[in-house]
C-alpha atoms as a PDB file:
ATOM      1  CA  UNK A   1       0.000   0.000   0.000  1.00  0.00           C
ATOM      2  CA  UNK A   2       1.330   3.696  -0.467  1.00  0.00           C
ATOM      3  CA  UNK A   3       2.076   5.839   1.726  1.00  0.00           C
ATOM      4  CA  UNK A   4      -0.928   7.794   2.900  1.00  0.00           C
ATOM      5  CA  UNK A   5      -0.487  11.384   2.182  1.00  0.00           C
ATOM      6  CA  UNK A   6      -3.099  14.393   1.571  1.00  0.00           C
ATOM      7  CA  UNK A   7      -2.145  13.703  -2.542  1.00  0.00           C
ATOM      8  CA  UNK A   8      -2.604  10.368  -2.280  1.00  0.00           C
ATOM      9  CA  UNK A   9      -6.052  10.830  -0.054  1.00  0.00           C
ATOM     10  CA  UNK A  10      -7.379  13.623  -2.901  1.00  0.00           C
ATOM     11  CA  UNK A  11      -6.402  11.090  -5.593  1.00  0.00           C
ATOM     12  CA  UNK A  12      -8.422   8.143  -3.906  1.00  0.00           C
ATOM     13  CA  UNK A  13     -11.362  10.291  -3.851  1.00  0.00           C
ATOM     14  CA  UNK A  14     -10.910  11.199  -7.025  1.00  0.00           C
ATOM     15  CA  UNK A  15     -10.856   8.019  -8.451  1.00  0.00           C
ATOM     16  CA  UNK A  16     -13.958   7.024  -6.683  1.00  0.00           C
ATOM     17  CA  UNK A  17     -15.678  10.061  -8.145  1.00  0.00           C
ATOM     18  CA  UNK A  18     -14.460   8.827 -11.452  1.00  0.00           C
ATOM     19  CA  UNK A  19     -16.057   5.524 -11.063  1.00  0.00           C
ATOM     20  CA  UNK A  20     -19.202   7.236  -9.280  1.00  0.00           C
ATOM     21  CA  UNK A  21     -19.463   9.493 -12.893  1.00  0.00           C
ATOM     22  CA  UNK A  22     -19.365   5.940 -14.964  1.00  0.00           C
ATOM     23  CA  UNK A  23     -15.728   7.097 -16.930  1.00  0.00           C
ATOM     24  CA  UNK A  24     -13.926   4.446 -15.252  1.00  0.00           C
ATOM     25  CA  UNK A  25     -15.384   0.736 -14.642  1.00  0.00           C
ATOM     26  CA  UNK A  26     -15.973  -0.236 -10.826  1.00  0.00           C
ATOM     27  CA  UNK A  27     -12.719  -2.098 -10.062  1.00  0.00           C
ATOM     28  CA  UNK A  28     -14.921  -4.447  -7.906  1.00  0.00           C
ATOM     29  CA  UNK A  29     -17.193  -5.424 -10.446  1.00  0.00           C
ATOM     30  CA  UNK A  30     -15.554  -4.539 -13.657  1.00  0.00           C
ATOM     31  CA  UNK A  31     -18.307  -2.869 -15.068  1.00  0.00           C
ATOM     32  CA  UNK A  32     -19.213   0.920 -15.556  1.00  0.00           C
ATOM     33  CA  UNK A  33     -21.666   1.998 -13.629  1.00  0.00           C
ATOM     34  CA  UNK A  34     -22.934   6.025 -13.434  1.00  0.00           C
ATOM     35  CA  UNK A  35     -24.407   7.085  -9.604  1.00  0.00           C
ATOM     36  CA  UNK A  36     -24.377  11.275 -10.278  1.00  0.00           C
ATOM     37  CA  UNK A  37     -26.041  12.184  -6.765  1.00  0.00           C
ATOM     38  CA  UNK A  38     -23.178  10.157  -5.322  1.00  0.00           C
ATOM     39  CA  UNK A  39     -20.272  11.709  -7.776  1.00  0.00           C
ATOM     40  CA  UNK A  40     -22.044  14.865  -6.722  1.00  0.00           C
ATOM     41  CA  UNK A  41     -21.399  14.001  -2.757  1.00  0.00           C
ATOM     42  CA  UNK A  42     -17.758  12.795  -3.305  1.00  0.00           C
ATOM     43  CA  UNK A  43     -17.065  16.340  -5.389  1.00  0.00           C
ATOM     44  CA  UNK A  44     -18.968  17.868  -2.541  1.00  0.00           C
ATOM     45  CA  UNK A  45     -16.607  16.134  -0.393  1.00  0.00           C
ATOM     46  CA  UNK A  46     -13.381  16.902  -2.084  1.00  0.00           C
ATOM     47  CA  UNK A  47     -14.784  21.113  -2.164  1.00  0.00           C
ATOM     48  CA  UNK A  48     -14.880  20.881   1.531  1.00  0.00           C
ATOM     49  CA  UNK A  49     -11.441  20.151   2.092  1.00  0.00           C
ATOM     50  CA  UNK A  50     -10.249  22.466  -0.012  1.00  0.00           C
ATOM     51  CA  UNK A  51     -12.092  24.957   1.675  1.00  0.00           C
ATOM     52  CA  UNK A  52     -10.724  23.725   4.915  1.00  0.00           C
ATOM     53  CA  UNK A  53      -7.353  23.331   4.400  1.00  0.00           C
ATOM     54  CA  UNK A  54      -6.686  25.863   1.552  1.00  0.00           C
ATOM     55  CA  UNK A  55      -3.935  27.980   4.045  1.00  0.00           C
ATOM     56  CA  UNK A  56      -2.270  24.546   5.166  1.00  0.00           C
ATOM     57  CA  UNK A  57      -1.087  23.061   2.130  1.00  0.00           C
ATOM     58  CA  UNK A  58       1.842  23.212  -0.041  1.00  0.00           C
ATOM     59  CA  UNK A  59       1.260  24.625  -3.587  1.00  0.00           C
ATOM     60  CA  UNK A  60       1.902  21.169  -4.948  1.00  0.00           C
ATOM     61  CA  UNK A  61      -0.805  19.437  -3.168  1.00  0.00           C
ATOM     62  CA  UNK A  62      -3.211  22.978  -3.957  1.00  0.00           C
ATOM     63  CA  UNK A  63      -2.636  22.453  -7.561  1.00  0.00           C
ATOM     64  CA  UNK A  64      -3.458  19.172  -7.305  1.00  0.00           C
ATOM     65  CA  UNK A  65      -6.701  19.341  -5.528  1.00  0.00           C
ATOM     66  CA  UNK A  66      -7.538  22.346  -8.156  1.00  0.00           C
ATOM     67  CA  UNK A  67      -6.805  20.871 -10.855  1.00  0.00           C
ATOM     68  CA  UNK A  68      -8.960  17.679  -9.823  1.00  0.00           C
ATOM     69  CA  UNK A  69     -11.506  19.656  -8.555  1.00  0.00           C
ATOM     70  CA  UNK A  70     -11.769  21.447 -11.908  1.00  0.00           C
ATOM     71  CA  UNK A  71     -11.686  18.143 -14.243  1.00  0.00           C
ATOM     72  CA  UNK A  72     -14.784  16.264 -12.073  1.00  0.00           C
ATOM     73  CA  UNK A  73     -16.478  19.279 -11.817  1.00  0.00           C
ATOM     74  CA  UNK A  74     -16.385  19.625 -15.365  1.00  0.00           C
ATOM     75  CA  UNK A  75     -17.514  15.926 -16.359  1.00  0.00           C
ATOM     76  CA  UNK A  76     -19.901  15.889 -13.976  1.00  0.00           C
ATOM     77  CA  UNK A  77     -21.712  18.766 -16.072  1.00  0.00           C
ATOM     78  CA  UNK A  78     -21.622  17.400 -19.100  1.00  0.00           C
ATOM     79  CA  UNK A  79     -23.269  14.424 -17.441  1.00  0.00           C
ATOM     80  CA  UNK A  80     -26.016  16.428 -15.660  1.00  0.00           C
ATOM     81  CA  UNK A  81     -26.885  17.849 -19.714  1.00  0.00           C
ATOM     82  CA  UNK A  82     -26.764  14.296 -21.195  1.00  0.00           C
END
């Protein structure tokens, strides 16, 4: 198992989100599966702690989060107007 950092915490939720928004199958199952009021709560989730912690991190790890936060926010649209 990694390490268990804040990057490697935003990236697990991230991935989760992915596989909440159906763009990535459910490693469990193997199939794709699309749950938007949950990809909704993990983004949610993942706002939150940006909000909390946005004067404790490094700009590495802020970037990150942005950046993430950014690229589900934006799928998560384009699902909403499918």
């Amino acid at each position: 198992m990694p390490q268990v950092t804040f990057s490697t915490f935003i990236l697990s939720l991230a991935s989760s989100a992915l596989v909440q928004l159906g763009e990535v199958p459910n490693p469990e199952s193997g199939a794709t599966e699309q749950d938007l009021v949950i990809a909704k709560h993990t983004i949610d989730i993942l706002t939150m702690l940006e909000e909390k912690t946005k004067q404790c991190l490094d700009s590495d790890e802020a970037r990150l989060l942005e950046g993430i936060l950014y690229e589900l926010r934006m799928k998560y649209v384009m699902k909403k107007v499918d």
